[in-house]
N, C-alpha and C. Protein backbone atom coordinates (compact mmCIF):
# COMPACT_ATOMS: atom_id res chain seq x y z
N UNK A 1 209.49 304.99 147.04
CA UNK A 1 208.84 304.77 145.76
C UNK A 1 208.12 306.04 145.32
N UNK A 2 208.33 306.38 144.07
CA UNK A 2 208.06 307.36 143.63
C UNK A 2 205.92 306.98 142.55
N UNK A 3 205.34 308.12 143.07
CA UNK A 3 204.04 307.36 142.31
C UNK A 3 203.47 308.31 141.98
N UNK A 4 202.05 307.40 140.34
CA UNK A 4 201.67 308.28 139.97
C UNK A 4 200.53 308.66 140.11
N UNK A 5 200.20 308.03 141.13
CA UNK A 5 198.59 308.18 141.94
C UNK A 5 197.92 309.31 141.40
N UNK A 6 198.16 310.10 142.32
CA UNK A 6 197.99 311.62 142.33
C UNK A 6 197.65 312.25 141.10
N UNK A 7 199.04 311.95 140.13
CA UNK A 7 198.84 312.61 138.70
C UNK A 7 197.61 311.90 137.59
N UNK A 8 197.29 310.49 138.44
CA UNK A 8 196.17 309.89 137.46
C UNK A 8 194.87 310.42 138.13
N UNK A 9 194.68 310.89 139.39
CA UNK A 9 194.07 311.17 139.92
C UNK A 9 193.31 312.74 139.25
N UNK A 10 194.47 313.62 139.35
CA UNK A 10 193.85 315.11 138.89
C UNK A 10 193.74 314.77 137.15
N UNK A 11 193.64 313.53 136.22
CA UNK A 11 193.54 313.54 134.82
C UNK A 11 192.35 313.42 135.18
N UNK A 12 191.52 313.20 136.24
CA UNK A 12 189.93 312.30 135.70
C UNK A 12 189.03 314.05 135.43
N UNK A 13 189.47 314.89 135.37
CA UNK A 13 189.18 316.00 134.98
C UNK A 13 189.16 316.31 133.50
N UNK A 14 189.73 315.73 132.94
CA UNK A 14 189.53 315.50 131.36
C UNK A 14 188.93 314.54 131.03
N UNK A 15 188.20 313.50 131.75
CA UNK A 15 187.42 312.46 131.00
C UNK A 15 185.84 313.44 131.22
N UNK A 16 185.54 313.34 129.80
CA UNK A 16 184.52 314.13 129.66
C UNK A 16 183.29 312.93 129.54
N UNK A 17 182.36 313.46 130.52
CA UNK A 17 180.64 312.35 130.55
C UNK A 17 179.83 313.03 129.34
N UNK A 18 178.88 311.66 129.22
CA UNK A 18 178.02 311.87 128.09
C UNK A 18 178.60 312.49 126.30
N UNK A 19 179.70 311.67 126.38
CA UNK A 19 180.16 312.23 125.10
C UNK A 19 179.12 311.87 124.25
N UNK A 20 178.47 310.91 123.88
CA UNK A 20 177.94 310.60 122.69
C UNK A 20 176.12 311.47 122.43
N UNK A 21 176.20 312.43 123.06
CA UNK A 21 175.00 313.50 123.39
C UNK A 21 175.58 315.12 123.27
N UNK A 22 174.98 315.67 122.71
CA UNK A 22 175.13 317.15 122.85
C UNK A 22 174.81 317.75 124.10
N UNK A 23 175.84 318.39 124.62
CA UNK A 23 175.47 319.02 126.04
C UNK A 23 175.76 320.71 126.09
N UNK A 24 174.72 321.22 126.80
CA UNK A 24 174.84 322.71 127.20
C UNK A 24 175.91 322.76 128.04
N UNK A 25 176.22 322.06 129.19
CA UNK A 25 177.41 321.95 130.05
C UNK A 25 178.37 321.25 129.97
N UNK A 26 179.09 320.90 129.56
CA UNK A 26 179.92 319.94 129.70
C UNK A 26 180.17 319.14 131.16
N UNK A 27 180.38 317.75 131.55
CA UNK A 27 180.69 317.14 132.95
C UNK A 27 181.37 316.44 132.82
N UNK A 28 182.69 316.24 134.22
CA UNK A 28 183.70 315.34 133.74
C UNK A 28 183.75 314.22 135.01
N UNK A 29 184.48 313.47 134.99
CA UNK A 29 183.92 312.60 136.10
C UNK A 29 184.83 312.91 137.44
N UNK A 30 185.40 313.98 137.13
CA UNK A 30 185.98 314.59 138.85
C UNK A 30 184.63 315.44 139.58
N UNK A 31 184.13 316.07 138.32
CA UNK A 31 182.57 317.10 139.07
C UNK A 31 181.30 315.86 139.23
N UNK A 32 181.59 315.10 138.84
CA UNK A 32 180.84 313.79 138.70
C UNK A 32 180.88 312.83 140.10
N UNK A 33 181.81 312.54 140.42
CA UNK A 33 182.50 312.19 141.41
C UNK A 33 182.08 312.56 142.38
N UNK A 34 182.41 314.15 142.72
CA UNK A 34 181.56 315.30 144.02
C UNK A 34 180.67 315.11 143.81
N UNK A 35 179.78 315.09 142.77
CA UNK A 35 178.55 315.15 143.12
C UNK A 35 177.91 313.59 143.22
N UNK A 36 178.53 312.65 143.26
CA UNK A 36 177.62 311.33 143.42
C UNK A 36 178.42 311.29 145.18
N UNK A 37 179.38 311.88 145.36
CA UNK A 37 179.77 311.62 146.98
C UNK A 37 178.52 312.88 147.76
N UNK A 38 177.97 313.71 147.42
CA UNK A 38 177.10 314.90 147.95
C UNK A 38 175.99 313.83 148.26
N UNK A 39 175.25 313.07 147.15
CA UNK A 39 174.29 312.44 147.38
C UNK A 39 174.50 311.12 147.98
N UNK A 40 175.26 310.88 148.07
CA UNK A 40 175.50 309.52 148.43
C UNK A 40 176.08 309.51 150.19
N UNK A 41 176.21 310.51 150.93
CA UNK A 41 176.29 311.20 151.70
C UNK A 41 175.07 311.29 152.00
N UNK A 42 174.13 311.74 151.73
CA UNK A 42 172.85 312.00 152.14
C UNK A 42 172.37 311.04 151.73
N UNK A 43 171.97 310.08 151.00
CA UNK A 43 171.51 309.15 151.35
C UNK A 43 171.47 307.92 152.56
N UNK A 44 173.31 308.08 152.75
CA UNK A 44 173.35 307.66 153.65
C UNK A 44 173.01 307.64 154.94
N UNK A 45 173.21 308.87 155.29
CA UNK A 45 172.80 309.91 156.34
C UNK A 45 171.36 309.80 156.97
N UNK A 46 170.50 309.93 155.71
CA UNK A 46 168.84 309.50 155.58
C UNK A 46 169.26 308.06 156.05
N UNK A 47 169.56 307.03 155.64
CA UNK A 47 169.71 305.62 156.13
C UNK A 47 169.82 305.54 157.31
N UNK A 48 170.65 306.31 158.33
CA UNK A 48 171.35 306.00 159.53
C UNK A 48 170.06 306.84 159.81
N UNK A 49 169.60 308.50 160.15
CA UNK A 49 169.04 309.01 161.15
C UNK A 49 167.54 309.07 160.75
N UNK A 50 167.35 308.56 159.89
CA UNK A 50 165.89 308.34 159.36
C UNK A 50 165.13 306.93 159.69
N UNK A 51 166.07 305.81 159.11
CA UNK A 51 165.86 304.82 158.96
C UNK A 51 166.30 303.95 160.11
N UNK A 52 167.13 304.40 160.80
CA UNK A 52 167.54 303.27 161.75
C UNK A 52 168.82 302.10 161.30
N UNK A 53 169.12 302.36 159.92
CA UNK A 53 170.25 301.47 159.29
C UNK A 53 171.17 301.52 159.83
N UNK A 54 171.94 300.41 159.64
CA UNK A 54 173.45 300.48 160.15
C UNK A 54 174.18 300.39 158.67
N UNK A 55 175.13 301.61 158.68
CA UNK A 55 175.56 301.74 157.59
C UNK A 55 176.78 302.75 157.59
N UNK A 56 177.98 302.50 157.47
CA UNK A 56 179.53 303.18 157.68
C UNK A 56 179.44 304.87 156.24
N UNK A 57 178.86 305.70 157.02
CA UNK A 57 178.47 306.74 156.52
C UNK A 57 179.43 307.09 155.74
N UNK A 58 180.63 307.19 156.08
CA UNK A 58 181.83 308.00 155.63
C UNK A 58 182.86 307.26 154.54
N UNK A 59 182.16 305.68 154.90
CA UNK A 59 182.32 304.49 153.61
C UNK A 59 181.84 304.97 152.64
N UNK A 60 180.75 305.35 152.86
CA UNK A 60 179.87 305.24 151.02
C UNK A 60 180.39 306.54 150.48
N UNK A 61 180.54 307.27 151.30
CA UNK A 61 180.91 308.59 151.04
C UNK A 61 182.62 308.60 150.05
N UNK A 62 183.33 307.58 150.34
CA UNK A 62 184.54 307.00 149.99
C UNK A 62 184.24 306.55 148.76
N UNK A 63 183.64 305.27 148.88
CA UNK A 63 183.29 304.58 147.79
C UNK A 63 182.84 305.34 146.67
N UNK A 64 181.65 306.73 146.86
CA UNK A 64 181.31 307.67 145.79
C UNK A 64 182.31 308.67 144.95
N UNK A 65 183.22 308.90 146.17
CA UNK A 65 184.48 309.32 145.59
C UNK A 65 185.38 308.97 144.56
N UNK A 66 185.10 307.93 144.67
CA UNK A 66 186.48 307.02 143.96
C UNK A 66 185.81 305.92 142.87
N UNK A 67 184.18 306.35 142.90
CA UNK A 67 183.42 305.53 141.84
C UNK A 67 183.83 304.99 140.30
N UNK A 68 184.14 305.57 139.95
CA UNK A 68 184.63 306.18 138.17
C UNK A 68 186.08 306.56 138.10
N UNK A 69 187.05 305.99 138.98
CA UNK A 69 188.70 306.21 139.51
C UNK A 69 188.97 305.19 137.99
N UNK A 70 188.49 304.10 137.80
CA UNK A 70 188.98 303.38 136.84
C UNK A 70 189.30 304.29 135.84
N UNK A 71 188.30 304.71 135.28
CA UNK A 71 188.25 305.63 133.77
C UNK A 71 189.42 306.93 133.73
N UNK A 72 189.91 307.26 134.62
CA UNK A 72 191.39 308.00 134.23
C UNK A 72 192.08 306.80 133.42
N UNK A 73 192.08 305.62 133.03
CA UNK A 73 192.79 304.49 132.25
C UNK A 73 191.72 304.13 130.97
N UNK A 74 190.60 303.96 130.93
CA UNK A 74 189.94 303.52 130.57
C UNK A 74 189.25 304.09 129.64
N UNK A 75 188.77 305.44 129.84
CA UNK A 75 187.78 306.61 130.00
C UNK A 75 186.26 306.23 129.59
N UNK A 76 185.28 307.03 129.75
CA UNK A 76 184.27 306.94 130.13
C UNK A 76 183.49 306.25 128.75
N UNK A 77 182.73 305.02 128.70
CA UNK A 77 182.20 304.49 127.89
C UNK A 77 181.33 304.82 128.08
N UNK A 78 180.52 305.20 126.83
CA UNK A 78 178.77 305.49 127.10
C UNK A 78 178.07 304.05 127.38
N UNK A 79 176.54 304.77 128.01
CA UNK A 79 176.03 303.02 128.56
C UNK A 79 175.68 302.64 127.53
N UNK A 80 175.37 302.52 126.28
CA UNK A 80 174.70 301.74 125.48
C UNK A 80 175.19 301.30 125.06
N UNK A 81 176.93 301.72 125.03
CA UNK A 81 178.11 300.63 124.36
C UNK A 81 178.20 299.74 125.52
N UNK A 82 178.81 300.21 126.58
CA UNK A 82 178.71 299.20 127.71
C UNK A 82 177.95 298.56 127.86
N UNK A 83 176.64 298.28 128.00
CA UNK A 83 175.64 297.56 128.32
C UNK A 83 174.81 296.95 126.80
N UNK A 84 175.47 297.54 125.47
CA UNK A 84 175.05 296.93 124.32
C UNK A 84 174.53 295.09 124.51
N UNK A 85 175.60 294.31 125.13
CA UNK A 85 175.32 292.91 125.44
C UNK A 85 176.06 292.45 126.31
N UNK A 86 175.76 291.27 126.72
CA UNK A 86 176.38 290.47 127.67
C UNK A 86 177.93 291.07 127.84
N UNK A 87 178.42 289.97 126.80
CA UNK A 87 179.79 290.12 126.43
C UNK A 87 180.95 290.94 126.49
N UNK A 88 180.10 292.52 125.73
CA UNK A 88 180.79 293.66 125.88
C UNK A 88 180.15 294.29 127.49
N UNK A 89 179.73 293.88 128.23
CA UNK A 89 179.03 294.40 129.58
C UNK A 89 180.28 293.31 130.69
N UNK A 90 180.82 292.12 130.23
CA UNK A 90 181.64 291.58 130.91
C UNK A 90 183.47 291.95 130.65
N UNK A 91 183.21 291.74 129.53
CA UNK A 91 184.55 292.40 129.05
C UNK A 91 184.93 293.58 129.73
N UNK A 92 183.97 294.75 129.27
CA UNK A 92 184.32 295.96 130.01
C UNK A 92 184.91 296.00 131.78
N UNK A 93 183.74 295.30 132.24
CA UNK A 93 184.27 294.92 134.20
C UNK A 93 185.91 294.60 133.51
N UNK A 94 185.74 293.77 133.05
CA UNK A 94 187.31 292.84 133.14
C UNK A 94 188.23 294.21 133.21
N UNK A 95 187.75 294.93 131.84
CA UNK A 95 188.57 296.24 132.13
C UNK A 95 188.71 297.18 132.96
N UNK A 96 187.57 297.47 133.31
CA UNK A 96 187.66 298.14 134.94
C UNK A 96 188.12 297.63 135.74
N UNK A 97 188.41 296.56 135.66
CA UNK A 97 189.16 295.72 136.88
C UNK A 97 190.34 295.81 136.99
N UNK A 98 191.11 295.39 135.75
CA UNK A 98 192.21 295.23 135.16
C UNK A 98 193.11 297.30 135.78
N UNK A 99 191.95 298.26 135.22
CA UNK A 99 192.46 299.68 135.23
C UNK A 99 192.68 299.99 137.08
N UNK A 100 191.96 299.59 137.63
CA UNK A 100 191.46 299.94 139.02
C UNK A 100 192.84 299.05 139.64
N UNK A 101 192.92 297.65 139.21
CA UNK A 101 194.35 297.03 139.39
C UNK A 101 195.44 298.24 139.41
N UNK A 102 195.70 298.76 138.00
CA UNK A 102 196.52 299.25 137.95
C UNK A 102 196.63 300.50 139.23
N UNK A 103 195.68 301.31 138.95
CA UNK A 103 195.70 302.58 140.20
C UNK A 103 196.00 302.16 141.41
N UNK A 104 195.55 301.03 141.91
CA UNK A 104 195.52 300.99 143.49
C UNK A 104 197.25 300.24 143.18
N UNK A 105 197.84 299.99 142.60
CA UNK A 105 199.62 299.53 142.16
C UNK A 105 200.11 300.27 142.65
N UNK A 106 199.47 302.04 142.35
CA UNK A 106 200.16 302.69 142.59
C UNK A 106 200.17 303.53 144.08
N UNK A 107 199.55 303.29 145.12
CA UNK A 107 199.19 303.64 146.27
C UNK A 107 200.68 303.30 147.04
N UNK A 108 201.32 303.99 147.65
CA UNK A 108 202.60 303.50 148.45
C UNK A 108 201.76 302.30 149.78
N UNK A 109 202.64 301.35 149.85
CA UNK A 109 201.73 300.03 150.50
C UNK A 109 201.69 300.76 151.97
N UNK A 110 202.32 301.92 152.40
CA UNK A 110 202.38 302.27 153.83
C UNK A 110 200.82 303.27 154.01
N UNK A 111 200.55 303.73 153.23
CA UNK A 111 199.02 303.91 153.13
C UNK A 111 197.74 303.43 152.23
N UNK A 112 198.15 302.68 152.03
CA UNK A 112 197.27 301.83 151.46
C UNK A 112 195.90 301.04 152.04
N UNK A 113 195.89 301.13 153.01
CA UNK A 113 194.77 300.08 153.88
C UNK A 113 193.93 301.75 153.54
N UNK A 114 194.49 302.77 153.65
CA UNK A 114 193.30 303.65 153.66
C UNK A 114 192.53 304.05 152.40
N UNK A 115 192.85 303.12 151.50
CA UNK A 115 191.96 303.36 150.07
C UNK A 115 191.55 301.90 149.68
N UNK A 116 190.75 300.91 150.77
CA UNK A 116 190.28 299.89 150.78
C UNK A 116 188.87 300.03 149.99
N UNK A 117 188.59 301.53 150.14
CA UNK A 117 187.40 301.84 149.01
C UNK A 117 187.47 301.23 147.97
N UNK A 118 188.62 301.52 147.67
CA UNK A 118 188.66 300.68 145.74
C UNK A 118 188.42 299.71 145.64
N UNK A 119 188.51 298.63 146.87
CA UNK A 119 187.62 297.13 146.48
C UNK A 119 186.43 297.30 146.64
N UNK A 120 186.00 298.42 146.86
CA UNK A 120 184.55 298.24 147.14
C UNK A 120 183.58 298.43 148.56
N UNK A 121 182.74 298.20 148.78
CA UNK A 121 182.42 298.26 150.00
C UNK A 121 180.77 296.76 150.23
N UNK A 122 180.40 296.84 150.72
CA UNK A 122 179.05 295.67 151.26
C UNK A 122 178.32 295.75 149.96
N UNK A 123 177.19 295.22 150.01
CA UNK A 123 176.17 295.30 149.16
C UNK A 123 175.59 296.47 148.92
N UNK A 124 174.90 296.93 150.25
CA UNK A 124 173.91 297.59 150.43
C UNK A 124 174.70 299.64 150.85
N UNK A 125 176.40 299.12 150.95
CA UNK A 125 176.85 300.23 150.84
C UNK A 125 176.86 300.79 149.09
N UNK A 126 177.32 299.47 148.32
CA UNK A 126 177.13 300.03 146.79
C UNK A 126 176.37 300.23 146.01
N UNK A 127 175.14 300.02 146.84
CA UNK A 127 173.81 300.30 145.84
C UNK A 127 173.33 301.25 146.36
N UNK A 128 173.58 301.73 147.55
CA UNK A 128 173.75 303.77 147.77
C UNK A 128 174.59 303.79 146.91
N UNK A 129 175.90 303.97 146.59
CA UNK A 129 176.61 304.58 145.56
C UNK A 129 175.87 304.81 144.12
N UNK A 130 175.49 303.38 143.39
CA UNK A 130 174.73 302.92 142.15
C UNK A 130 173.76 304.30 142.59
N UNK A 131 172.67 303.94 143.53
CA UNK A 131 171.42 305.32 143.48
C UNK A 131 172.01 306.96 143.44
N UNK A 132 173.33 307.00 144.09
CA UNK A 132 173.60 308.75 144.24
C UNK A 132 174.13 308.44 142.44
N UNK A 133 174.77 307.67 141.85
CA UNK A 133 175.47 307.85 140.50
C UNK A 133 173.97 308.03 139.49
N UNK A 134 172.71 307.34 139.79
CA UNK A 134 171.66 307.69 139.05
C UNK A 134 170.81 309.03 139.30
N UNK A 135 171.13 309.27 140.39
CA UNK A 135 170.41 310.44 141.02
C UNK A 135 171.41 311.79 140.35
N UNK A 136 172.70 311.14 140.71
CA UNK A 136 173.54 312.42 139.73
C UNK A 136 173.31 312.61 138.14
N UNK A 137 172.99 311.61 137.68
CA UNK A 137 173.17 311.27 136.06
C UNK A 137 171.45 312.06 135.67
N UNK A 138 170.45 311.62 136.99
CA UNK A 138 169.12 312.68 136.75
C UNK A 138 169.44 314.00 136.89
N UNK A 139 169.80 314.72 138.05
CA UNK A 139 169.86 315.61 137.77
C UNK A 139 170.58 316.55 136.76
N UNK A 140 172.07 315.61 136.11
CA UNK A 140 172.47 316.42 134.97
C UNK A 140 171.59 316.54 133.34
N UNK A 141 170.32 315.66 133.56
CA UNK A 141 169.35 315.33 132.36
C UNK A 141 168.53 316.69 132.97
N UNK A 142 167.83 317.16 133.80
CA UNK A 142 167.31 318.02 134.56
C UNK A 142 167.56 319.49 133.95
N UNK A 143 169.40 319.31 134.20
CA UNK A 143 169.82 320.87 134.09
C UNK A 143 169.69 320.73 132.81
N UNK A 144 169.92 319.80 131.72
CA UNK A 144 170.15 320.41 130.61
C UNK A 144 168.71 320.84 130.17
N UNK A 145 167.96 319.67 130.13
CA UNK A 145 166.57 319.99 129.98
C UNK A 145 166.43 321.55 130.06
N UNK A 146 166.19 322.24 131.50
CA UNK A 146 166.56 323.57 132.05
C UNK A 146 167.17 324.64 131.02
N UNK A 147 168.44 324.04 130.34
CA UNK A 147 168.72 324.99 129.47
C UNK A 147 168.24 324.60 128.12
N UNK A 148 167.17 323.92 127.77
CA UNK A 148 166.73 323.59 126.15
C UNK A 148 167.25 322.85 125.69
N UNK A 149 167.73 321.98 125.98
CA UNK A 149 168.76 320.72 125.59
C UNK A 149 167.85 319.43 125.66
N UNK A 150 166.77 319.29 124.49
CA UNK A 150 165.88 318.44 124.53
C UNK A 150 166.80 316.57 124.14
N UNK A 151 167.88 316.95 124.02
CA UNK A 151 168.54 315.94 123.51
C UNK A 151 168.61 314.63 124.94
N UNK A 152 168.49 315.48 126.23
CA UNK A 152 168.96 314.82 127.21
C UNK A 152 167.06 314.25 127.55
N UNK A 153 166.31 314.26 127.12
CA UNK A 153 164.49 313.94 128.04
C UNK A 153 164.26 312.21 127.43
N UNK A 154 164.63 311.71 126.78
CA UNK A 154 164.49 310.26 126.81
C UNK A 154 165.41 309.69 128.43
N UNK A 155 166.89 310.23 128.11
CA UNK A 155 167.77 309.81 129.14
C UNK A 155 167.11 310.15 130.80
N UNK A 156 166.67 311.00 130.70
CA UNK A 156 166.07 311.61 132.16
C UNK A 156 164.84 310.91 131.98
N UNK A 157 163.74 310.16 131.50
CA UNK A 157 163.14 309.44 131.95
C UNK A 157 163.44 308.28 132.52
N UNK A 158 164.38 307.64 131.62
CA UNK A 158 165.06 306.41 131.62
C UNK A 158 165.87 306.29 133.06
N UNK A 159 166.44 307.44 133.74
CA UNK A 159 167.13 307.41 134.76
C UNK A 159 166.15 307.50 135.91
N UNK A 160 165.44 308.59 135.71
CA UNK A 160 164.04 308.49 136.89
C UNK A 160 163.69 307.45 137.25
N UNK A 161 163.29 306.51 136.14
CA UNK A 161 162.66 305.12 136.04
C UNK A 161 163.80 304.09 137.28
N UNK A 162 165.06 304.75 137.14
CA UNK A 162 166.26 303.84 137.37
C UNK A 162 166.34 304.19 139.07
N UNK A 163 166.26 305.09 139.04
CA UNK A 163 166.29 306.03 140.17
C UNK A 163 164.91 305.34 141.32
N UNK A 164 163.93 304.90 140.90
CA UNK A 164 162.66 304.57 141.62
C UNK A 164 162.68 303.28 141.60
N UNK A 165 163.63 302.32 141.07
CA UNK A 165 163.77 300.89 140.83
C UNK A 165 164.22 300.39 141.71
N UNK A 166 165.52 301.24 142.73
CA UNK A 166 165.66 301.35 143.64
C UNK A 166 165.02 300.72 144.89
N UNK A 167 163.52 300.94 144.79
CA UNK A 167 163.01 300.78 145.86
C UNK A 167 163.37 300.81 147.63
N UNK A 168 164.10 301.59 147.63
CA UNK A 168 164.58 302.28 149.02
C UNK A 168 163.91 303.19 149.48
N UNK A 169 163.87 303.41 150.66
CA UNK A 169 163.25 304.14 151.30
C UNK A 169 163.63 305.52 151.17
N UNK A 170 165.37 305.23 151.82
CA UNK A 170 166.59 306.57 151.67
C UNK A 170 166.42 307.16 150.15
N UNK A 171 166.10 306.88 149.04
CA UNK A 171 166.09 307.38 147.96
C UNK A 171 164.99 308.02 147.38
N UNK A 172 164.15 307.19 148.46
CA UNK A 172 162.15 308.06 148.05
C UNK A 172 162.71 309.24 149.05
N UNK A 173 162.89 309.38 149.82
CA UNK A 173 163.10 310.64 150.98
C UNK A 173 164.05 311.57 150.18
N UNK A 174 164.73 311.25 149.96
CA UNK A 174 166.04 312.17 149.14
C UNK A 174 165.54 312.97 147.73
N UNK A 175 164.49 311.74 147.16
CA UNK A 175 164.09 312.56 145.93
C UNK A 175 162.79 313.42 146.34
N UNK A 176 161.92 313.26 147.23
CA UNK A 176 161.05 313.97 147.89
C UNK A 176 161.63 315.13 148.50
N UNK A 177 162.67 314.89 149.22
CA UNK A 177 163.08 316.56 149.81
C UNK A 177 163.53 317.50 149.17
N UNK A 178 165.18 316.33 148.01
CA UNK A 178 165.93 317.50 147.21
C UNK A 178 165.75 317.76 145.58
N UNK A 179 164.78 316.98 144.99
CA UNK A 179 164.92 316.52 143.71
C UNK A 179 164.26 317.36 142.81
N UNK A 180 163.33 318.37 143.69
CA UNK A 180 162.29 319.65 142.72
C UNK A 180 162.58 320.85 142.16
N UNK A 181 163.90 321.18 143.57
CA UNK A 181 164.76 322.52 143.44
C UNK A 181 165.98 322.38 142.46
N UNK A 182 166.56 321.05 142.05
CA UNK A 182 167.18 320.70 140.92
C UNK A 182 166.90 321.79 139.66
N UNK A 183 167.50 322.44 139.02
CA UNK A 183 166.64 323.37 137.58
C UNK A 183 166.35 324.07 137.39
N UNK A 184 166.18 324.76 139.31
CA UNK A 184 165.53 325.99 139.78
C UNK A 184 166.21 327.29 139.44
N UNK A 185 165.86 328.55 138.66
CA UNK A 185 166.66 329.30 138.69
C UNK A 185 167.22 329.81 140.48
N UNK A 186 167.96 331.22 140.55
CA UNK A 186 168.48 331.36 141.91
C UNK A 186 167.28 331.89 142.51
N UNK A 187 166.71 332.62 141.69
CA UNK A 187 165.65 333.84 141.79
C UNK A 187 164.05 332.49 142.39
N UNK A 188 163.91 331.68 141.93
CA UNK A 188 163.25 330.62 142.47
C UNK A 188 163.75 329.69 143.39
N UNK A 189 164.86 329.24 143.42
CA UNK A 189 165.27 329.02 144.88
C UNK A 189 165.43 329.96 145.96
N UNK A 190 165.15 331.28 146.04
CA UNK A 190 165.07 332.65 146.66
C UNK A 190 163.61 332.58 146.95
């Protein structure tokens, strides 16, 4: 069987984040992606050698990967359309569901058990994911901020707020160690 995994795979490089905002950088949800698996990785990490959790490190690390896999079909809805109401907040899943259907179709079934990510993972593995995807979505409010891009400082409160709602431990530690040097020129991280 011939598939198009792969090729839907390297498109998520053209779904461009935060369209409905002016951005100094542009982000797409493949650099999006790395970076919610970086933190979500370390959060985890903090969970297991900090905390004492039991928690499949290299799962969440999966799961962050492949977070936003739907939207090569779909592409990236801003949250205020998504989350506008109920309705359009259920509908949409349906569609993520429906898109994520489609991708994992295309997995040859002889490796397939190894992208069990796409259903998901535990509870408490996806709400590390949910915190590294808010923690990523802060720090891209951060950088722009950084470059004068006052357009992004409602959103970066709003995510902070989201980010501390959390109430985890792994996520107070994570934003305490890595969350200051975020913005930093090199010459100040030096």
């Amino acid at each position: 069987m011939k598939s198009h995994f792969f090729a839907y795979l390297m498109r998520m490089k053209n779904i461009k984040r935060w369209g409905l905002m002016r951005n100094t950088e542009q982000e797409n949800i493949k650099e999006h992606s790395l970076d919610v698996a970086f933190i979500a990785h370390a959060l985890a990490a903090i969970a297991v050698n900090v905390y004492g959790k039991d928690v499949d490190v290299k799962n969440v690390v999966m799961l962050a990967m492949y977070h936003d896999v739907s939207e090569v079909i779909t592409g990236d809805l801003a949250t205020p359309v998504k989350y506008f109401n109920p309705e359009i907040k259920l509908a949409y899943k349906q569609i993520e569901r429906v898109s994520l259907d489609k991708i994992k179709s295309m997995i040859p079934e002889e490796i397939k058990s190894h992208y069990d990510c796409l259903d998901g993972g535990n509870e408490y593995e996806e709400m590390l994911v949910k915190a590294a995807d808010k923690i990523s979505a802060y720090f891209k409010c951060v950088e722009e901020l950084k470059s004068g891009n006052t357009e992004f400082s409602t959103a970066k409160d709003t995510l902070l707020a989201s980010v501390k709602a959390f109430a985890l431990p792994e996520v107070e530690y994570f934003m305490e160690h890595f969350a200051d040097s975020i913005g930093k020129t090199l010459d100040e991280l030096n």
